[in-house]
N, C-alpha and C. Protein backbone atom coordinates (compact mmCIF):
# COMPACT_ATOMS: atom_id res chain seq x y z
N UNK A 1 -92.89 55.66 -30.96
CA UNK A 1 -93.95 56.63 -31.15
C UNK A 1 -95.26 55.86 -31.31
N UNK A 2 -95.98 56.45 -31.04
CA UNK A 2 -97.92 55.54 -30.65
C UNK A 2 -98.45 56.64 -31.16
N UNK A 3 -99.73 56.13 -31.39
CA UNK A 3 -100.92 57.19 -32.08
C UNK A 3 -101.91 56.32 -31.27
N UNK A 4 -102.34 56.54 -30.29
CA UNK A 4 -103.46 56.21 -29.28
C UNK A 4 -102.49 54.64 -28.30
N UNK A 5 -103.44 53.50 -29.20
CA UNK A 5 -102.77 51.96 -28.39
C UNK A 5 -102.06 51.22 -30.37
N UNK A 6 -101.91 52.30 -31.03
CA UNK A 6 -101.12 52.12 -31.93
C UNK A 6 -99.62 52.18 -32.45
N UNK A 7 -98.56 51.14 -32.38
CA UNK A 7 -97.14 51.69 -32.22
C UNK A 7 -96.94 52.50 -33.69
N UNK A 8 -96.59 53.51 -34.18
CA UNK A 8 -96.28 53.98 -35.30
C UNK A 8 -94.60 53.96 -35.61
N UNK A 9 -93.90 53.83 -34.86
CA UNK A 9 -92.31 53.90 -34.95
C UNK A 9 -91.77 53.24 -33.73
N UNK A 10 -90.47 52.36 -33.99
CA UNK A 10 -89.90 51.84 -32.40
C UNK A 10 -88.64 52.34 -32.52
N UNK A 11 -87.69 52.03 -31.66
CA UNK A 11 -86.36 51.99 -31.88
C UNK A 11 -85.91 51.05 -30.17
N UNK A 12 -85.06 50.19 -30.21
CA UNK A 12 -84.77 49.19 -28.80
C UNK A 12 -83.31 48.70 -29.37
N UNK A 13 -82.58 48.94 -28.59
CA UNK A 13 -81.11 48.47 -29.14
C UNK A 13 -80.58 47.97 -27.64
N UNK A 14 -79.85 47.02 -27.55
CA UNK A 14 -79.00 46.32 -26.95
C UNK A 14 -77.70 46.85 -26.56
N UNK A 15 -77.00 47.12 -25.79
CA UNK A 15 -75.52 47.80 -25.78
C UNK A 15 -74.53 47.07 -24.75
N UNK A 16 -73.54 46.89 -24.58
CA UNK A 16 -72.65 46.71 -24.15
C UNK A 16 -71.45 47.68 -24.29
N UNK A 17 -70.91 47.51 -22.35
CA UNK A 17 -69.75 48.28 -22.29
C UNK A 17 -68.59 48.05 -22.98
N UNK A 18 -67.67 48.93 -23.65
CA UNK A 18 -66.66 48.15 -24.27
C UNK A 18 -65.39 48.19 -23.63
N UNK A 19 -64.82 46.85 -23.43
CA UNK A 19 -64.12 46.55 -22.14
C UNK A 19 -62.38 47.52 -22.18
N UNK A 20 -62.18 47.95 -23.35
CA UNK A 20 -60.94 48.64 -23.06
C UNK A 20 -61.42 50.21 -22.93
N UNK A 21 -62.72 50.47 -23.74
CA UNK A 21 -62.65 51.99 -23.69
C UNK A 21 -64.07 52.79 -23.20
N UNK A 22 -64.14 51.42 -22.05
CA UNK A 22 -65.31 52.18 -21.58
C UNK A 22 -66.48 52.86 -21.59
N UNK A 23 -66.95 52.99 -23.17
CA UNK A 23 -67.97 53.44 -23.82
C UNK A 23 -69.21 52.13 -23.73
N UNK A 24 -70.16 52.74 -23.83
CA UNK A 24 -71.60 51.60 -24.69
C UNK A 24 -71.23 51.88 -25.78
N UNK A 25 -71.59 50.33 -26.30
CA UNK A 25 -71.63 50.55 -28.00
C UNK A 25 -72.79 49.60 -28.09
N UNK A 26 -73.44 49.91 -29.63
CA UNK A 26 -74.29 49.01 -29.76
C UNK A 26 -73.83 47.82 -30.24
N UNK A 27 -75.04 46.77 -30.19
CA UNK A 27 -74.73 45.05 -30.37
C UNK A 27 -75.81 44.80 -31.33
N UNK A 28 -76.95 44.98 -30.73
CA UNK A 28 -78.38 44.70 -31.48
C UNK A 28 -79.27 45.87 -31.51
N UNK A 29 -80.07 46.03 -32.77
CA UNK A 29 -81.02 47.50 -32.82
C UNK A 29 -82.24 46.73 -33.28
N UNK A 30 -83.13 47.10 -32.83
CA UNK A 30 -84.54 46.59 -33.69
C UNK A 30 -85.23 48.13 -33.85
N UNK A 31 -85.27 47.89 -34.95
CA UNK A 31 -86.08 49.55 -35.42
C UNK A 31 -87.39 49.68 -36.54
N UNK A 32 -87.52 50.59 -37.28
CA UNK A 32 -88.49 50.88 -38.09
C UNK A 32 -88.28 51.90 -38.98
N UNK A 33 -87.10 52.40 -38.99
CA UNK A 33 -86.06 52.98 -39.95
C UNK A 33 -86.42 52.55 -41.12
N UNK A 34 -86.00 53.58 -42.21
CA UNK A 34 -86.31 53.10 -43.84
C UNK A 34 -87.91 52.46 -44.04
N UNK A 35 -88.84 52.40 -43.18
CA UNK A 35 -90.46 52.03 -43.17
C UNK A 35 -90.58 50.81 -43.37
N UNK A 36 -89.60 50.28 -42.65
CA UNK A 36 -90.21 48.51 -42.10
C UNK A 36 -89.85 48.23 -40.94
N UNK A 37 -89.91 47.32 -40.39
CA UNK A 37 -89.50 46.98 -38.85
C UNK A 37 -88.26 46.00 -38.96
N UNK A 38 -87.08 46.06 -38.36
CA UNK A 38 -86.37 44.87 -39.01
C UNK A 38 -85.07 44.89 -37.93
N UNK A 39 -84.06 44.15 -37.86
CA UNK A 39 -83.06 44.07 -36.64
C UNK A 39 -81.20 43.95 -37.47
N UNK A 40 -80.78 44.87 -36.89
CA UNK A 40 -79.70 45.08 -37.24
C UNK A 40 -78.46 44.96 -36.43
N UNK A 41 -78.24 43.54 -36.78
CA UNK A 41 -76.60 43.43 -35.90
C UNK A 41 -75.70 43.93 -36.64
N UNK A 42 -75.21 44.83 -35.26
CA UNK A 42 -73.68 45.38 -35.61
C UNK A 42 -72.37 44.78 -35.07
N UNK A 43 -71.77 44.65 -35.89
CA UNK A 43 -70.05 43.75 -35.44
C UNK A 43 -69.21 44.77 -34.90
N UNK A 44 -68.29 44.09 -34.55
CA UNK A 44 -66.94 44.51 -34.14
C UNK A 44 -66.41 45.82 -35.08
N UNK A 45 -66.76 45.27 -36.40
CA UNK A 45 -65.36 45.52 -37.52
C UNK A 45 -66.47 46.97 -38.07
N UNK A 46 -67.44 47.04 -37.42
CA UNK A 46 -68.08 48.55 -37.92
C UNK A 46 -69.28 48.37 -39.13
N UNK A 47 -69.61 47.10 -39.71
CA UNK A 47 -70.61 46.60 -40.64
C UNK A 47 -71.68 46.18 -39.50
N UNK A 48 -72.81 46.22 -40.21
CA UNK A 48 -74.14 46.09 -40.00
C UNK A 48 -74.97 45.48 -40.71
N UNK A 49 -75.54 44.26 -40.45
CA UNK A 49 -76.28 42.96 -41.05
C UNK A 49 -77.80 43.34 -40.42
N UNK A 50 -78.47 43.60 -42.28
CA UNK A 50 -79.91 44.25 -41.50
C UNK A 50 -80.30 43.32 -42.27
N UNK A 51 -81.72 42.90 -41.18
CA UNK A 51 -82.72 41.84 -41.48
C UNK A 51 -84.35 42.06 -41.29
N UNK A 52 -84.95 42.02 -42.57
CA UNK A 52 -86.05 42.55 -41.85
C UNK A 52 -86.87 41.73 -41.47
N UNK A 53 -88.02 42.08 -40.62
CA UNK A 53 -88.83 40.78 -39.90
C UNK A 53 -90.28 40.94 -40.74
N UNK A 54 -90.52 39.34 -40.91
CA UNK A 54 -91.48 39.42 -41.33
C UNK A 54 -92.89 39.39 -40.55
N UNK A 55 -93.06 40.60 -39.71
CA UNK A 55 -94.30 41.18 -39.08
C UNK A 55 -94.04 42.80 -39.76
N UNK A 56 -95.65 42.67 -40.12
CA UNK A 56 -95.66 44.25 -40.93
C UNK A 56 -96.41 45.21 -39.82
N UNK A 57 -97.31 44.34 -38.89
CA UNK A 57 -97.47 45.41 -37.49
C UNK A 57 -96.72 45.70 -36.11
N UNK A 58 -96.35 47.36 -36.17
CA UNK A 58 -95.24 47.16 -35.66
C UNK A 58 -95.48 47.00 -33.83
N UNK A 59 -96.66 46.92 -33.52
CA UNK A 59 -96.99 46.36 -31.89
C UNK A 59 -96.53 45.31 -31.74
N UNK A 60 -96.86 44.37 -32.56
CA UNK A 60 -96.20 42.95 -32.70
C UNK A 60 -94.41 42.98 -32.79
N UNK A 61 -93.78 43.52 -33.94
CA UNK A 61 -92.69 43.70 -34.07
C UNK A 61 -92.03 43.97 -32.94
N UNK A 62 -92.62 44.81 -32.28
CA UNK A 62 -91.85 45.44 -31.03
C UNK A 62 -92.13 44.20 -30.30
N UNK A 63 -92.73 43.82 -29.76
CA UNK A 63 -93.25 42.78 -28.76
C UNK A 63 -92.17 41.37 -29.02
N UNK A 64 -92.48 41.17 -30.35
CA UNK A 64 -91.05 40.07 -30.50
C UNK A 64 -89.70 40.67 -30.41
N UNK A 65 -89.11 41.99 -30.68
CA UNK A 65 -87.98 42.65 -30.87
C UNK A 65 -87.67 42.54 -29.36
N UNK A 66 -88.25 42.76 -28.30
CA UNK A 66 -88.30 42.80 -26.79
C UNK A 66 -88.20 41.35 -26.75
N UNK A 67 -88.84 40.62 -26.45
CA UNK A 67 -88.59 39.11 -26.20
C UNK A 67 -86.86 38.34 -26.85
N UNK A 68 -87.19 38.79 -28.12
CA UNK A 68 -85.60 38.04 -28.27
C UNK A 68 -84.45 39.02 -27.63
N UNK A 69 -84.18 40.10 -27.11
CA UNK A 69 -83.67 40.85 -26.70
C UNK A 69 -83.64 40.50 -25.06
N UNK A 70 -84.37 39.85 -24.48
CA UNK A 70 -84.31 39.44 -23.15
C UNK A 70 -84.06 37.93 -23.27
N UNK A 71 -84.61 37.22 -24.27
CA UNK A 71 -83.85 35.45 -24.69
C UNK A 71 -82.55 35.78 -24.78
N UNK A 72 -82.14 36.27 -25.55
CA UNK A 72 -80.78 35.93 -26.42
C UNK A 72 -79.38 37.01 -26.12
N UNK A 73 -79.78 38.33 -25.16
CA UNK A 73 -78.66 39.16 -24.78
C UNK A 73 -77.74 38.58 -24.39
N UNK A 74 -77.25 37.39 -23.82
CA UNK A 74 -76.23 37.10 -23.50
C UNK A 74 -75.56 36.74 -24.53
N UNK A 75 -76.27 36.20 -25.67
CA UNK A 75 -75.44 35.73 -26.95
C UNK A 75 -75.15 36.59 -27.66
N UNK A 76 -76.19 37.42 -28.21
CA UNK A 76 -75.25 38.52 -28.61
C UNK A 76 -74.49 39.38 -28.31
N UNK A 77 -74.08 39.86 -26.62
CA UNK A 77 -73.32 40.13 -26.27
C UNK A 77 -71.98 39.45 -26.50
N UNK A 78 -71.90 38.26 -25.87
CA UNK A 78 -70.57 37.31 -26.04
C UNK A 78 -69.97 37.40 -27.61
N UNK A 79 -71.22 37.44 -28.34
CA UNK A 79 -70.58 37.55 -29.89
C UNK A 79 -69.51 38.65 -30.32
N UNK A 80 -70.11 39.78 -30.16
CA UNK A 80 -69.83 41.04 -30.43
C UNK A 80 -68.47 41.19 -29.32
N UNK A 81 -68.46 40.48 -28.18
CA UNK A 81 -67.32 40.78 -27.47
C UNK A 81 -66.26 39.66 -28.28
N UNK A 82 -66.51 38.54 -28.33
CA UNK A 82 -65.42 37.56 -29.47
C UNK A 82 -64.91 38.19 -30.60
N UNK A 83 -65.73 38.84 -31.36
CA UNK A 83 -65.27 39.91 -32.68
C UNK A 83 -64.33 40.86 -32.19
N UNK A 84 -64.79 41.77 -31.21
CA UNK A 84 -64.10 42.65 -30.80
C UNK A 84 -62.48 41.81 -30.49
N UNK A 85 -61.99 41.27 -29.78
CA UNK A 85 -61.40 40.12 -29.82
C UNK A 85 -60.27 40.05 -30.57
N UNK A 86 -61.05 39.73 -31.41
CA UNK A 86 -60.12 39.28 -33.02
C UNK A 86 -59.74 40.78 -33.75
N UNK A 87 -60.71 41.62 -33.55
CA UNK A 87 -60.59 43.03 -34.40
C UNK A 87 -59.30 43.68 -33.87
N UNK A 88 -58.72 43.86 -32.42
CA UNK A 88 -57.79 44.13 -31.57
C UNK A 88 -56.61 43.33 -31.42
């Protein structure tokens, strides 16, 4: 959500197919939930490791939330598929 060239709220999550049941599930969320900006990996096992970032504007936030999300998708994909893995 924007208020002119102002971001006021994001939400960008990462997903992967899940290889026995065919659904997207999520991997990585970067949001603004609870009124901060912050990134929340979700595992295999159904827990969620929230971290918040320390940028308090959220144009910026988003802008890095996008960048590591195009760096690093392959890793957190592979992760979340290794958990899954072990969870099964």
């Amino acid at each position: 959500r924007h208020v002119g060239k102002r971001i006021m709220s994001f939400a960008i999550q990462l997903e992967v197919r899940h290889p026995r049941h065919g659904a997207w599930v999520p991997v990585v969320r970067y949001d603004t939930a609870h009124g901060f900006a912050h990134r929340d990996r979700l595992h295999a096992d159904g827990t969620t490791e929230k971290t918040p970032l320390p940028i308090e504007d959220y144009g910026q936030a988003l802008s890095y939330a996008e960048a590591d999300l195009k760096d690093h998708w392959q890793d957190y994909c592979h992760r979340f598929l290794e958990e899954l893995e072990h969870e099964e």
